[in-house]
PDB file of N, CA and C in Angstrom:
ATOM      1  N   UNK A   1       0.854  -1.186   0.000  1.00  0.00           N
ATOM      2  CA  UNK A   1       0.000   0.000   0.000  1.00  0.00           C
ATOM      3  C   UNK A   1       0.889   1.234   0.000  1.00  0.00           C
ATOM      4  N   UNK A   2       0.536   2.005  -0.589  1.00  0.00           N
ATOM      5  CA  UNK A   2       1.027   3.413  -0.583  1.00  0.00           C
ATOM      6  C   UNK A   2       0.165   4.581  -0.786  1.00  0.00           C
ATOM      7  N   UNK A   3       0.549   5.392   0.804  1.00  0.00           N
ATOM      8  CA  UNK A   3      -0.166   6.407   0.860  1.00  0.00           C
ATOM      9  C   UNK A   3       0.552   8.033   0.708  1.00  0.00           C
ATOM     10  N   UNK A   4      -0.628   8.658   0.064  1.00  0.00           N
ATOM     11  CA  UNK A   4       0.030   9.984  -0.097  1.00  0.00           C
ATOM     12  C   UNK A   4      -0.591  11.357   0.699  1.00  0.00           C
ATOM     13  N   UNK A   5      -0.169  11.852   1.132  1.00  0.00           N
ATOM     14  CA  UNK A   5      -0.253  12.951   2.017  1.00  0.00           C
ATOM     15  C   UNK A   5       0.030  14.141   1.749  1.00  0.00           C
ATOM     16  N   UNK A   6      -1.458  14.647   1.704  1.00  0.00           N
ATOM     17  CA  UNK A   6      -0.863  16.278   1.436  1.00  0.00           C
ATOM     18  C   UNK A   6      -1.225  17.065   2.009  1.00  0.00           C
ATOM     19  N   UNK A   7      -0.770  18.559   2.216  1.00  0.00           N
ATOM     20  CA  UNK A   7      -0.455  19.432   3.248  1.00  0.00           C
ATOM     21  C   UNK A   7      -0.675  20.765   2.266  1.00  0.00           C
ATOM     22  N   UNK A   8      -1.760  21.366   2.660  1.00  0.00           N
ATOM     23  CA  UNK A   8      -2.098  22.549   1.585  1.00  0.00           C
ATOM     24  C   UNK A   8      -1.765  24.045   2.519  1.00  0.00           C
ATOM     25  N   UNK A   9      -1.856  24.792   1.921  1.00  0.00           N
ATOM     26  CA  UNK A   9      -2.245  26.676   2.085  1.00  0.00           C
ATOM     27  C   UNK A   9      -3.106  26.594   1.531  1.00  0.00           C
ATOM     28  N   UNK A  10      -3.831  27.105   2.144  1.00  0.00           N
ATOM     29  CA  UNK A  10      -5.607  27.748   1.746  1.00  0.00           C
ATOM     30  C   UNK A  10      -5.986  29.062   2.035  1.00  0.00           C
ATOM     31  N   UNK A  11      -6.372  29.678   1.418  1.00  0.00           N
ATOM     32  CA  UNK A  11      -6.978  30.805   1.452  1.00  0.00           C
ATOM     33  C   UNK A  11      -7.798  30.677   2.254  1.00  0.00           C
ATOM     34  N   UNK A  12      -7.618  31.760   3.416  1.00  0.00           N
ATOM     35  CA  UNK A  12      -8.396  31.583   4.704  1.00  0.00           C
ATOM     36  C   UNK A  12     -10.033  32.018   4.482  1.00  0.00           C
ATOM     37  N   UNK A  13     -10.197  32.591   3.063  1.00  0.00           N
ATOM     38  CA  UNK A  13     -11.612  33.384   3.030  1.00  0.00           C
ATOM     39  C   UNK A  13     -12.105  32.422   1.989  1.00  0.00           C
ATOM     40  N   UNK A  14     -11.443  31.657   2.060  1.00  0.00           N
ATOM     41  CA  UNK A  14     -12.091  30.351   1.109  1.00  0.00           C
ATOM     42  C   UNK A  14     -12.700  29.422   1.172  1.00  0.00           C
ATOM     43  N   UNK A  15     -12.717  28.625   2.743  1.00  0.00           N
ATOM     44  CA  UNK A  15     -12.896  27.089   3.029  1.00  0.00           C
ATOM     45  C   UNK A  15     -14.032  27.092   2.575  1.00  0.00           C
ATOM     46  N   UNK A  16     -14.582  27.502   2.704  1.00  0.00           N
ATOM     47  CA  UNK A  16     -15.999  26.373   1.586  1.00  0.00           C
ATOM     48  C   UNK A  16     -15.826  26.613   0.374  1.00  0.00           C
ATOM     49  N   UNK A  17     -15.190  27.130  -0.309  1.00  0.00           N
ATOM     50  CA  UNK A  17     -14.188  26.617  -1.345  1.00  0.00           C
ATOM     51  C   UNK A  17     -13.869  25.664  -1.626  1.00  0.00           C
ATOM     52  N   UNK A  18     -12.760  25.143  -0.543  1.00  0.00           N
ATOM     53  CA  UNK A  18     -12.167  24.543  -0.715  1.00  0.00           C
ATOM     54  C   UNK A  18     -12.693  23.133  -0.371  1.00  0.00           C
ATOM     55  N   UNK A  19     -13.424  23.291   0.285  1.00  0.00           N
ATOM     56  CA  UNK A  19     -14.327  21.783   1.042  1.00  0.00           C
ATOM     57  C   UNK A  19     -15.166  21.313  -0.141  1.00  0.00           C
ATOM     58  N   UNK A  20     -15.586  22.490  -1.053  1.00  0.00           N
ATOM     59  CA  UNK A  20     -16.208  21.618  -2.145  1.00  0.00           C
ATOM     60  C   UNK A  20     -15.131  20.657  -2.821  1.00  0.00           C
ATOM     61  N   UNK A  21     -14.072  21.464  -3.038  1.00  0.00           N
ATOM     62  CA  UNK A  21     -12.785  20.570  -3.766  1.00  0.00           C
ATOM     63  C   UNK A  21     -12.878  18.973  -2.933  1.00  0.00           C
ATOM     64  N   UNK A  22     -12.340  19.738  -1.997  1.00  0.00           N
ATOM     65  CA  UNK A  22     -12.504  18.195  -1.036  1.00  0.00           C
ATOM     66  C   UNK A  22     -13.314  17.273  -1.283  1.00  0.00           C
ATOM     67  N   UNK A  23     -14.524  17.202  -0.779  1.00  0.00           N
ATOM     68  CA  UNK A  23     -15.735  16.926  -1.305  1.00  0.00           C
ATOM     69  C   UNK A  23     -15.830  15.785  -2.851  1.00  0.00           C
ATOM     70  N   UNK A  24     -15.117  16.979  -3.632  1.00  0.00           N
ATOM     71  CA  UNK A  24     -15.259  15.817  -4.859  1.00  0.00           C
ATOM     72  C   UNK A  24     -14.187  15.020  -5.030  1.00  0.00           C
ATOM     73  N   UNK A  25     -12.374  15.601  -4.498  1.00  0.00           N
ATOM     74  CA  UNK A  25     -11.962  14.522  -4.173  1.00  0.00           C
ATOM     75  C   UNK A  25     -11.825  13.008  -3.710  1.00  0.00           C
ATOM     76  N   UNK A  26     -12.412  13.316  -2.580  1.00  0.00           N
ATOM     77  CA  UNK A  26     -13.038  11.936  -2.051  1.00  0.00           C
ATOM     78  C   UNK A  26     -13.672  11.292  -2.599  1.00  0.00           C
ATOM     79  N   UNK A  27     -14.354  11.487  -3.456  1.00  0.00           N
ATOM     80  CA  UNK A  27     -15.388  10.795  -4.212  1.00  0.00           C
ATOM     81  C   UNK A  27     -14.776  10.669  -5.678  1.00  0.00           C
ATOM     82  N   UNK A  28     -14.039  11.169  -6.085  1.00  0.00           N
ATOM     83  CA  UNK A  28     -13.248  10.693  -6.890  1.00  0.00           C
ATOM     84  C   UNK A  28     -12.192   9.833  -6.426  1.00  0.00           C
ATOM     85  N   UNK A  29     -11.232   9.865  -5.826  1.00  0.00           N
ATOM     86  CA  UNK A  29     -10.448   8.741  -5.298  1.00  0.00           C
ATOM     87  C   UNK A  29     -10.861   7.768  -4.887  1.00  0.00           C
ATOM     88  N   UNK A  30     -11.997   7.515  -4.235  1.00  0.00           N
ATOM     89  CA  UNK A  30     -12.647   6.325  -4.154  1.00  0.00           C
ATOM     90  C   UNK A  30     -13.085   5.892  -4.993  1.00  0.00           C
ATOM     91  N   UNK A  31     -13.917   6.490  -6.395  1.00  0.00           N
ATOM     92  CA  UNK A  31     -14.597   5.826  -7.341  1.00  0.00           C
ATOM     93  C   UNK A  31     -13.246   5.403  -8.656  1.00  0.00           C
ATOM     94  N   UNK A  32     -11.865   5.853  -8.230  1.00  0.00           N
ATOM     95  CA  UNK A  32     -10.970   5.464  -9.540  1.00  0.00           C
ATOM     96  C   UNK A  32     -10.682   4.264  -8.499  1.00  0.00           C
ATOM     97  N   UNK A  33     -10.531   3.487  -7.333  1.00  0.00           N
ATOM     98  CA  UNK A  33     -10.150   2.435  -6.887  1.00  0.00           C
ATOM     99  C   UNK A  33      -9.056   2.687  -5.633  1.00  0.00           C
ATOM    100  N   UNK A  34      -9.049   3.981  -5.608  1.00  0.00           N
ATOM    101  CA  UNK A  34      -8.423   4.313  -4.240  1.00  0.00           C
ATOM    102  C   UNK A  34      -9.101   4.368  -2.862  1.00  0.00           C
ATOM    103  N   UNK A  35      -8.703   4.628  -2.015  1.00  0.00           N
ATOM    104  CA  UNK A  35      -9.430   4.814  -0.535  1.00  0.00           C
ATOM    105  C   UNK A  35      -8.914   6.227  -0.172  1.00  0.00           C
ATOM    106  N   UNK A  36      -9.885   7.187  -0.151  1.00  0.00           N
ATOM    107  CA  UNK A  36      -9.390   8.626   0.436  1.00  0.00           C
ATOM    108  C   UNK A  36      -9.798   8.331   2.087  1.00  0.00           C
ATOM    109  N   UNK A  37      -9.142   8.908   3.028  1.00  0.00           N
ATOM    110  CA  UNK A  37      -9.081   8.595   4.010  1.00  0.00           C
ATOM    111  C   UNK A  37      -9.529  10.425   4.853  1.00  0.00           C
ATOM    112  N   UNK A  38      -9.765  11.012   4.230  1.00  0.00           N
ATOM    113  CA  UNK A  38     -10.526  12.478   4.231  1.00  0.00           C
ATOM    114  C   UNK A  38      -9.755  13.488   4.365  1.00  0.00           C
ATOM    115  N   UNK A  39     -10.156  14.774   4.505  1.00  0.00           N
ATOM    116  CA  UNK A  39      -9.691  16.573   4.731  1.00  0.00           C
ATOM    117  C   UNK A  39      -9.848  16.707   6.026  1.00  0.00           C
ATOM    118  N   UNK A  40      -8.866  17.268   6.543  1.00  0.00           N
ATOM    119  CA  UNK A  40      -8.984  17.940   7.670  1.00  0.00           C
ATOM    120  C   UNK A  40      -8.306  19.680   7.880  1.00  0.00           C
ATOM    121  N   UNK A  41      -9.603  19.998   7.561  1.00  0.00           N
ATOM    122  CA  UNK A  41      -9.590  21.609   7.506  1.00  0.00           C
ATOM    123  C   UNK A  41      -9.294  22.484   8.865  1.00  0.00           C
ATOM    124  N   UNK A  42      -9.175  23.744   8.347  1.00  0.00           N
ATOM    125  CA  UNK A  42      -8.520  24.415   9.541  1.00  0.00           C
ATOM    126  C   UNK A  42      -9.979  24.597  10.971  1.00  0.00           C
ATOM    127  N   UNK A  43      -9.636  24.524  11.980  1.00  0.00           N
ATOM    128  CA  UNK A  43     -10.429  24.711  13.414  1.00  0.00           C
ATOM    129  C   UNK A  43      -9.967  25.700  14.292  1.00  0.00           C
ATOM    130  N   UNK A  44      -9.359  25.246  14.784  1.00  0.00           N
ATOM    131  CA  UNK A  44      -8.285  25.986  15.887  1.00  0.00           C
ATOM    132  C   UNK A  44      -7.203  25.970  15.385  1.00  0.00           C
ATOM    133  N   UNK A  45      -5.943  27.068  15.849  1.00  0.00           N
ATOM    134  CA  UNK A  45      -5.130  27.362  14.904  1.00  0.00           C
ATOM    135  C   UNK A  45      -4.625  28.011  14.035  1.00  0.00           C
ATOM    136  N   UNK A  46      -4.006  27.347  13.024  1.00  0.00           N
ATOM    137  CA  UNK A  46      -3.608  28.122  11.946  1.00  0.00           C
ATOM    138  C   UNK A  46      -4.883  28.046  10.980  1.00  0.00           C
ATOM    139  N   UNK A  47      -5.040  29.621  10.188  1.00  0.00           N
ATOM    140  CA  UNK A  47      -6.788  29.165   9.686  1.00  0.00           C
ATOM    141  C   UNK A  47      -6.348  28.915   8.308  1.00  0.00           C
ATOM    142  N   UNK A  48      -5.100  28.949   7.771  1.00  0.00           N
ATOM    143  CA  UNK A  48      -4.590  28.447   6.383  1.00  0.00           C
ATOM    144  C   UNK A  48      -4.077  27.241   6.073  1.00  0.00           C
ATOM    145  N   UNK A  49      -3.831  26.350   6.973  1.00  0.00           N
ATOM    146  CA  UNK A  49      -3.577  25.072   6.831  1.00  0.00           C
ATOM    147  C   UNK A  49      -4.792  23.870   6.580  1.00  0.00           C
ATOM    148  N   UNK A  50      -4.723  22.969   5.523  1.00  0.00           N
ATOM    149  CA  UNK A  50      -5.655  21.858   5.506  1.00  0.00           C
ATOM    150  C   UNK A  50      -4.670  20.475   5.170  1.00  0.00           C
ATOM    151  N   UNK A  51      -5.059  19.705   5.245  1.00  0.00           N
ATOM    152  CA  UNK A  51      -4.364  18.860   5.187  1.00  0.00           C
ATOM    153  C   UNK A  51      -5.699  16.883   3.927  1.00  0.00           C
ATOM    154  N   UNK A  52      -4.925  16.492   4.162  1.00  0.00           N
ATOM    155  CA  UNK A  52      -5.443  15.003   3.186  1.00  0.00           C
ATOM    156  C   UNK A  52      -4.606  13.674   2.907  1.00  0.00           C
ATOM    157  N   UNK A  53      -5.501  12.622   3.270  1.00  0.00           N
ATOM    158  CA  UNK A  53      -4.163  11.703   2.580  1.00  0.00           C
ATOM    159  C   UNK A  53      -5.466  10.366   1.937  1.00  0.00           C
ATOM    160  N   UNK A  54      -5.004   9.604   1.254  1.00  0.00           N
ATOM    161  CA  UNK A  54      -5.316   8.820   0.734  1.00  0.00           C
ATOM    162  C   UNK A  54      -4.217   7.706   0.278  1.00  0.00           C
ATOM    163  N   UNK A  55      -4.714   6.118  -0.152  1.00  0.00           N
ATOM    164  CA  UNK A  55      -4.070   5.741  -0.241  1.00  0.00           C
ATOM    165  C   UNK A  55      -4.259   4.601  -1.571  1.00  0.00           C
ATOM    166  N   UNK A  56      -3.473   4.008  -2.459  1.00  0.00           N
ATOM    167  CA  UNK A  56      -3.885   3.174  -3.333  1.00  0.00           C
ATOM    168  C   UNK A  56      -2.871   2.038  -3.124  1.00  0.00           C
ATOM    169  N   UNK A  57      -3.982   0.592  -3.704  1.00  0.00           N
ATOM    170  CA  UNK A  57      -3.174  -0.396  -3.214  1.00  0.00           C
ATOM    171  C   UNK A  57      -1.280  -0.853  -3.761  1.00  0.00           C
ATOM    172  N   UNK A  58      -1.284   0.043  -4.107  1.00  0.00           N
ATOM    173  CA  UNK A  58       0.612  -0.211  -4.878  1.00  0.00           C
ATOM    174  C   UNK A  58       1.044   0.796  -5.550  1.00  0.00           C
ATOM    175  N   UNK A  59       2.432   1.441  -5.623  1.00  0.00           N
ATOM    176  CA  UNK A  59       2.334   2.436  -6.717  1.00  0.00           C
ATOM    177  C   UNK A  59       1.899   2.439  -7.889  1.00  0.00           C
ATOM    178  N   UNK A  60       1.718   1.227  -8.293  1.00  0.00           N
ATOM    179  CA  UNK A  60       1.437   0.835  -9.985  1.00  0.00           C
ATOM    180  C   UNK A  60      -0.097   1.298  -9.833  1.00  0.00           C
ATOM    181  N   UNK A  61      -0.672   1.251  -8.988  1.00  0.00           N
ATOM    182  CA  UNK A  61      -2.386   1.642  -8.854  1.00  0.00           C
ATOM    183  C   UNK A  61      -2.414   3.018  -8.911  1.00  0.00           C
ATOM    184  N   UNK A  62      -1.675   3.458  -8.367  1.00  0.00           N
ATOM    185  CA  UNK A  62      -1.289   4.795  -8.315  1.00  0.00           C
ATOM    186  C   UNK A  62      -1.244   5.766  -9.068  1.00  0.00           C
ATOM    187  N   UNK A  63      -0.109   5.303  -9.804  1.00  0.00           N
ATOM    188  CA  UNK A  63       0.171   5.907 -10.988  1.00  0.00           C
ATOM    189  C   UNK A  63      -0.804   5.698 -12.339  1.00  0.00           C
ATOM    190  N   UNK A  64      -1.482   4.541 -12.589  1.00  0.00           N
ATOM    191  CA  UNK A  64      -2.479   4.293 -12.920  1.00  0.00           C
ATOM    192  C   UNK A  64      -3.411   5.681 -13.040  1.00  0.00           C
ATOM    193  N   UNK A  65      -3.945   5.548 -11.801  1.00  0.00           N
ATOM    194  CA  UNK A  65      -5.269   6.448 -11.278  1.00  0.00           C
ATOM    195  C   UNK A  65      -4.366   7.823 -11.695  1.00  0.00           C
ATOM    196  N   UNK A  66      -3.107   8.363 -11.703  1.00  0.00           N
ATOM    197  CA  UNK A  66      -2.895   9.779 -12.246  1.00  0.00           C
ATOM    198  C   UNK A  66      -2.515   9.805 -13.435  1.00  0.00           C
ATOM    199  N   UNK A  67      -2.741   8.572 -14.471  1.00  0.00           N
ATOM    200  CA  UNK A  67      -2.941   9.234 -16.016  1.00  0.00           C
ATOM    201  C   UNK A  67      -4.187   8.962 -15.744  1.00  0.00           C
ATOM    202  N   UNK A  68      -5.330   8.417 -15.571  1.00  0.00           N
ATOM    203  CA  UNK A  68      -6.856   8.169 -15.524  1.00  0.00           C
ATOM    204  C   UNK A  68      -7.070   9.861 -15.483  1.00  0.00           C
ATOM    205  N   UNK A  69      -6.660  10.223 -14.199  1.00  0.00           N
ATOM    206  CA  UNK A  69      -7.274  11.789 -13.682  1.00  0.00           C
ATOM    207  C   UNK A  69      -6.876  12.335 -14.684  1.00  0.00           C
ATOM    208  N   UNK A  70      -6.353  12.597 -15.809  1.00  0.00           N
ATOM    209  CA  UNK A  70      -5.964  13.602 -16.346  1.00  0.00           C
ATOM    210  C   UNK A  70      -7.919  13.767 -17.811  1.00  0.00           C
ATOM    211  N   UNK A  71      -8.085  12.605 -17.403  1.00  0.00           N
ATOM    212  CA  UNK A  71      -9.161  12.727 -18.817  1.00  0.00           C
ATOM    213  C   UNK A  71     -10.814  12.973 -18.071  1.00  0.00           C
ATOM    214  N   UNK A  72     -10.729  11.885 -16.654  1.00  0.00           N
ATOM    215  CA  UNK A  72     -11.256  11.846 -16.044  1.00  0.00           C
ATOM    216  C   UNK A  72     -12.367  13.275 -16.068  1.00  0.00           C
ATOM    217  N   UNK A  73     -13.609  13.456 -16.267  1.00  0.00           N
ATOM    218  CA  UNK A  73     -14.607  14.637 -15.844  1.00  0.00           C
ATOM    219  C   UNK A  73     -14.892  15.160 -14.667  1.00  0.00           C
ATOM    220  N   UNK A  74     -14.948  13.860 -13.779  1.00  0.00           N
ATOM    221  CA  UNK A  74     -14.909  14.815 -12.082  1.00  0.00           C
ATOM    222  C   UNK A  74     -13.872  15.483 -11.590  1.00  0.00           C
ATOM    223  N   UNK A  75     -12.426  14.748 -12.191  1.00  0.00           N
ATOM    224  CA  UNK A  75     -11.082  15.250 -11.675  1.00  0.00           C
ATOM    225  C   UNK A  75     -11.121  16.522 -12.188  1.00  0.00           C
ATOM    226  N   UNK A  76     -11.467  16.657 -13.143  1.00  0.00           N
ATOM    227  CA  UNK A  76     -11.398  17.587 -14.401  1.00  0.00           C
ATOM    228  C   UNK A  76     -11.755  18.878 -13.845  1.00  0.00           C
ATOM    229  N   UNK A  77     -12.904  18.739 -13.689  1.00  0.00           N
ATOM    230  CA  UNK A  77     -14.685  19.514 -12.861  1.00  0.00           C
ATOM    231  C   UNK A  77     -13.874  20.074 -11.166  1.00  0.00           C
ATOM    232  N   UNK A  78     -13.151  19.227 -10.331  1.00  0.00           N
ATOM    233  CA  UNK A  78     -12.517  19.413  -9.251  1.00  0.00           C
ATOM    234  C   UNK A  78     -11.406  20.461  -9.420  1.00  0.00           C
ATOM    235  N   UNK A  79     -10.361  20.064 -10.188  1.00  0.00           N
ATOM    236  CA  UNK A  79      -9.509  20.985 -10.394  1.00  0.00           C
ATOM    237  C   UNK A  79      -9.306  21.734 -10.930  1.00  0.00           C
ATOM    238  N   UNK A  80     -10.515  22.227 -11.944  1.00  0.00           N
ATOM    239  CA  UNK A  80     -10.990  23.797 -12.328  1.00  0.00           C
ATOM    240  C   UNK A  80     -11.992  24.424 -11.562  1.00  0.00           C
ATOM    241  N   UNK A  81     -12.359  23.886 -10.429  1.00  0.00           N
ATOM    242  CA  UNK A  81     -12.868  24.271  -9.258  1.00  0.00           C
ATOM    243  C   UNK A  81     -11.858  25.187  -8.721  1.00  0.00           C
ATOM    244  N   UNK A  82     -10.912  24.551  -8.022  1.00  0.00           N
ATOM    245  CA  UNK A  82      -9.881  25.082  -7.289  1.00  0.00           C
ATOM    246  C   UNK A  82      -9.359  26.267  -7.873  1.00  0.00           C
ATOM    247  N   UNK A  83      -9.123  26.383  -9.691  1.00  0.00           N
ATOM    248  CA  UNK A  83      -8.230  27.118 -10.495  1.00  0.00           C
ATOM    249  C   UNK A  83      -9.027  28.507 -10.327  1.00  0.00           C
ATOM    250  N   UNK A  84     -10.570  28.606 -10.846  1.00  0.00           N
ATOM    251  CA  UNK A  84     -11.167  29.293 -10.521  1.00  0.00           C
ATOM    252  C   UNK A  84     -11.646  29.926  -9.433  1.00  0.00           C
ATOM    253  N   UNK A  85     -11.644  29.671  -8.356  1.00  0.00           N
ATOM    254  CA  UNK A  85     -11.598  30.124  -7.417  1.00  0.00           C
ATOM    255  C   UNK A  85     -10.342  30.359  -6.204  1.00  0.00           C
ATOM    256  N   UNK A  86      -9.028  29.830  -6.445  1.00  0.00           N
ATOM    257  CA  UNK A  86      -7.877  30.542  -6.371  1.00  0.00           C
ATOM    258  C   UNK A  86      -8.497  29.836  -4.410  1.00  0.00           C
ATOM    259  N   UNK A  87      -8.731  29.026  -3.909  1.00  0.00           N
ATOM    260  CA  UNK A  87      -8.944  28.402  -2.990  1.00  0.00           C
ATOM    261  C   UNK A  87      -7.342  27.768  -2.461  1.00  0.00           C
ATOM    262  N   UNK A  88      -6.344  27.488  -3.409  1.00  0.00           N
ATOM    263  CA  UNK A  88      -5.555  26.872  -2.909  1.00  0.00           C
ATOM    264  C   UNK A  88      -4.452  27.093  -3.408  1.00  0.00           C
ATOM    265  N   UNK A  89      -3.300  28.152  -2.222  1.00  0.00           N
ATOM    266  CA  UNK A  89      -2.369  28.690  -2.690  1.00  0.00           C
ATOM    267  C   UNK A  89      -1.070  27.959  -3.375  1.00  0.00           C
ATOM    268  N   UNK A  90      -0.770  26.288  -2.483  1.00  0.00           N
ATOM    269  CA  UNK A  90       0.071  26.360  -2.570  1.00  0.00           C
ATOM    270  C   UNK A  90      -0.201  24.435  -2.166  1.00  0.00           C
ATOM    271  N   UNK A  91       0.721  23.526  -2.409  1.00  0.00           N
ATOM    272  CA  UNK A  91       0.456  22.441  -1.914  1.00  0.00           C
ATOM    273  C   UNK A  91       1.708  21.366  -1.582  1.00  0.00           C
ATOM    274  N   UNK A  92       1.894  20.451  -0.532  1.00  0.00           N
ATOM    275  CA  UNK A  92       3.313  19.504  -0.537  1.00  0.00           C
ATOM    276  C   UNK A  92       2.776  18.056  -0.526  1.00  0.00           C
ATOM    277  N   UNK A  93       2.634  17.544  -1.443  1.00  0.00           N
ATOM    278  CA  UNK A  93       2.883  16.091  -1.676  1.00  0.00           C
ATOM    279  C   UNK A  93       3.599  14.843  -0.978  1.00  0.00           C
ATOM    280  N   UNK A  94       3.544  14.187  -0.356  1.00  0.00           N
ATOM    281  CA  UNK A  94       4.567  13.221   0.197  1.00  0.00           C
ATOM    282  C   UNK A  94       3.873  12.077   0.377  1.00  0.00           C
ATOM    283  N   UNK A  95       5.019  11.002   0.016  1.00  0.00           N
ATOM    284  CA  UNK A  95       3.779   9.630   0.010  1.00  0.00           C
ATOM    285  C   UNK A  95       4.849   8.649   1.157  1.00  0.00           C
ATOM    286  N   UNK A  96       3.743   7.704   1.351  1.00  0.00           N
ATOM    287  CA  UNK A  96       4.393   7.514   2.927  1.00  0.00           C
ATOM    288  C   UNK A  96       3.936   5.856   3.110  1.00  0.00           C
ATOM    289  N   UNK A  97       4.254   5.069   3.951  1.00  0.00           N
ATOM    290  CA  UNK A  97       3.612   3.848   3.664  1.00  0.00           C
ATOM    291  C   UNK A  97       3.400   3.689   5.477  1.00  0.00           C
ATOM    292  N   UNK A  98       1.974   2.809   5.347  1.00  0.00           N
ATOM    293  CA  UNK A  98       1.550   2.809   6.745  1.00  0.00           C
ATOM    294  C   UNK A  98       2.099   1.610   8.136  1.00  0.00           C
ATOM    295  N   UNK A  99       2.176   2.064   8.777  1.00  0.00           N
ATOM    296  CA  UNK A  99       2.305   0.804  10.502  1.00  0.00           C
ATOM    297  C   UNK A  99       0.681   1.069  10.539  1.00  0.00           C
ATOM    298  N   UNK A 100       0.287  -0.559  10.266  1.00  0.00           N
ATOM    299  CA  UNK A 100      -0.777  -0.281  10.613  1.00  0.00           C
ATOM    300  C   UNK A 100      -1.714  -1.328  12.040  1.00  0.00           C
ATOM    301  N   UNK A 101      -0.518  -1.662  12.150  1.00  0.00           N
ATOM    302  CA  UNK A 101      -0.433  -3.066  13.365  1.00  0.00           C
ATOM    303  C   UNK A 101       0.142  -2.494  14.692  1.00  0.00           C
ATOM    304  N   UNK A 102      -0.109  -2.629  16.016  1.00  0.00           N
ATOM    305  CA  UNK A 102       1.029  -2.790  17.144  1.00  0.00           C
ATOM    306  C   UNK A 102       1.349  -3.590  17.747  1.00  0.00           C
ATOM    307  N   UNK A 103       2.312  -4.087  18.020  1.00  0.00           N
ATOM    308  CA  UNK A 103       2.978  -4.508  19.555  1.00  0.00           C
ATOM    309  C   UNK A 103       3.038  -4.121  20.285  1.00  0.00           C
ATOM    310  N   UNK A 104       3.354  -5.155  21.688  1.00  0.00           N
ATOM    311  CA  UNK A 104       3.894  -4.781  22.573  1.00  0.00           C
ATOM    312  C   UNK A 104       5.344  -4.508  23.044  1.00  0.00           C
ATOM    313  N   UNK A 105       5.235  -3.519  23.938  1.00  0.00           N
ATOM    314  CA  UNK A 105       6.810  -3.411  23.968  1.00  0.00           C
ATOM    315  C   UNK A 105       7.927  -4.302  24.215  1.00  0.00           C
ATOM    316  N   UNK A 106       7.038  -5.718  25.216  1.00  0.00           N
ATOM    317  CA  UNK A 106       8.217  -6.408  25.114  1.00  0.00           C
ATOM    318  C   UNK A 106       8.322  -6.911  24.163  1.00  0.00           C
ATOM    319  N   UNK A 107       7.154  -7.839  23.143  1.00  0.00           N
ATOM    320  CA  UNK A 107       7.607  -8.335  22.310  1.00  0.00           C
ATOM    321  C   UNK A 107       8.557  -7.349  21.375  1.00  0.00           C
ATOM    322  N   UNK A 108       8.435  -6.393  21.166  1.00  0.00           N
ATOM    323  CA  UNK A 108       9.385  -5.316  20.286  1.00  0.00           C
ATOM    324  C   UNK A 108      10.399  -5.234  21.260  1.00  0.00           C
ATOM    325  N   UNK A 109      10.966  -5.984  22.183  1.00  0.00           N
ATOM    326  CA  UNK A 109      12.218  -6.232  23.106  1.00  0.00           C
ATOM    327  C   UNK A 109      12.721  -4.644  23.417  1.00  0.00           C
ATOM    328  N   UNK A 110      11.790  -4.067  24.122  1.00  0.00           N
ATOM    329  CA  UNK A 110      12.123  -2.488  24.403  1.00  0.00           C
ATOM    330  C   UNK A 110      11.875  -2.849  26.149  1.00  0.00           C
ATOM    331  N   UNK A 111      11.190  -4.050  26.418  1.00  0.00           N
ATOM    332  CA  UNK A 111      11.196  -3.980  27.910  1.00  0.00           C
ATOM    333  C   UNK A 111      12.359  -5.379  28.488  1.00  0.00           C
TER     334      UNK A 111
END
């Protein structure tokens, strides 16, 4: 599995802006065969930070699903959302792979 994580600037006079983006994200990443795992918009805090991650089952799925998005109509529809309304200044990408199990400490011989 490989997940990707991203970390936006948002225009603070934007979020429902930007939540529509969101919004169809999710529903696009799930309907190309990914699992979006959701947005978490600004609350308390910094009011320009949002954040997202999602994940697809291998890079090859991956990469897949980002020539798909390029023809794709919702992706399409999403990210001339954003263009037009200038919702999202700036963005960092990073893909990351999950622990998605625990131990215990002794068995992880830390006790």
């Amino acid at each position: 599995m490989i997940t990707c994580f991203l970390k936006y600037e948002i225009d603070p006079a934007k979020v429902a802006d930007f939540e529509i983006y969101a919004k169809a994200w999710i529903h696009n990443i799930n309907c190309m065969g990914g699992t979006h795992h959701g947005y978490w918009l600004p609350s308390e805090g910094p009011s320009d930070l949002a954040w997202c991650a999602f994940s697809f089952p291998s890079l090859a799925d991956y990469e897949t699903y980002r020539v798909e998005m390029e023809t794709d109509p919702g992706c399409i529809a999403a990210y001339d959302h954003s263009e037009r309304t200038k919702c999202i200044r700036r963005w960092d990408r990073h893909f990351t792979r999950p622990v998605l199990t625990g131990e215990s400490p002794a068995d992880l011989g830390l006790m």
